[in-house]
Protein backbone atom coordinates (compact mmCIF):
# COMPACT_ATOMS: atom_id res chain seq x y z
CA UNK A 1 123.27 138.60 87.29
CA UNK A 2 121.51 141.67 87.90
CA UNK A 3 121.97 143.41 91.65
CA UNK A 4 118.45 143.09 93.21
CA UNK A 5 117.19 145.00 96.30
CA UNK A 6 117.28 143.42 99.32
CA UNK A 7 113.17 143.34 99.00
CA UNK A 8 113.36 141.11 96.18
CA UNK A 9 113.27 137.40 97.19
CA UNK A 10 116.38 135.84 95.63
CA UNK A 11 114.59 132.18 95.55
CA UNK A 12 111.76 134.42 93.49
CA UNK A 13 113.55 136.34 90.95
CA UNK A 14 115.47 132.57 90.06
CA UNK A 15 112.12 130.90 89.74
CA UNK A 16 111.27 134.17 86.81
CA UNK A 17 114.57 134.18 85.34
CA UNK A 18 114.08 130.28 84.94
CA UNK A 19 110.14 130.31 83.74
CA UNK A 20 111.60 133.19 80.84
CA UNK A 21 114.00 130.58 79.80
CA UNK A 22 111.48 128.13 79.43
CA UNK A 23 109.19 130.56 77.81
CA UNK A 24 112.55 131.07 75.41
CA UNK A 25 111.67 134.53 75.90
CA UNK A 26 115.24 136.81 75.60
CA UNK A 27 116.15 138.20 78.93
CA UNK A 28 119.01 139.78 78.23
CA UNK A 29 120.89 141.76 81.38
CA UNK A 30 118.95 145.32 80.34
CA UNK A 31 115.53 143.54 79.91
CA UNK A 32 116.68 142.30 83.76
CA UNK A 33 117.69 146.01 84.60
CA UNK A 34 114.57 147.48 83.34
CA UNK A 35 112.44 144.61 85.12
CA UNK A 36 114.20 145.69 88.57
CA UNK A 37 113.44 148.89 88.32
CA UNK A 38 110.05 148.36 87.73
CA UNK A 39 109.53 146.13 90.48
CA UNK A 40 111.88 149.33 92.40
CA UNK A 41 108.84 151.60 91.09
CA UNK A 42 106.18 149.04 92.82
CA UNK A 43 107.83 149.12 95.76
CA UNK A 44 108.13 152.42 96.23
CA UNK A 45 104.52 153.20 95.41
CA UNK A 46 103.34 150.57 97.79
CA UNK A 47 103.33 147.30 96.26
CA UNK A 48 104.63 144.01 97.07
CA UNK A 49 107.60 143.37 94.26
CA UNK A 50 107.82 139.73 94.93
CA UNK A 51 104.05 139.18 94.82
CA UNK A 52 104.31 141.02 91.50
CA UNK A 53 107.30 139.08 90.16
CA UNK A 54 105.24 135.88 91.37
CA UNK A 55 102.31 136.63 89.55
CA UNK A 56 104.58 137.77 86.23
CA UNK A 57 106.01 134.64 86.57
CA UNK A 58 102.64 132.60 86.79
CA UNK A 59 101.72 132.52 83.39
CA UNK A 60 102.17 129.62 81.42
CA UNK A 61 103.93 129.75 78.22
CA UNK A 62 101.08 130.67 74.92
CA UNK A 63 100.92 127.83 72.60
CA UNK A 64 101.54 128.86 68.50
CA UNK A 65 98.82 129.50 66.94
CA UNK A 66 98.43 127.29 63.77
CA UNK A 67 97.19 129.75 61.69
């Protein structure tokens, strides 16, 4: 698992890793690096990171198109 800042809700990073699993959506440990240190970024400019990894987390997985 990827070090988080003590800003980051542990409970709330757990409910995004999980909702990328479910999304079968590779989150490999530098896709979780680069994630941190965007929410690091957000933080620093301001931002709430969990309320940001919240709403990234939100979205419901796109169905296929059947095209």
């Amino acid at each position: 698992m990827t070090a988080l800042p003590s800003y980051i809700d542990p409970m709330i990073w757990s409910a995004f890793v999980e909702q990328r699993k479910a999304m079968k959506v590779p989150f490999t440990p530098q896709a979780q690096k680069l994630v941190v240190m965007k929410l690091m970024k957000f933080h620093a400019d301001g931002y709430d990171a969990n309320a940001a990894l919240e709403k990234a987390g939100a979205g419901k997985p796109r169905q296929r198109s059947q095209n």
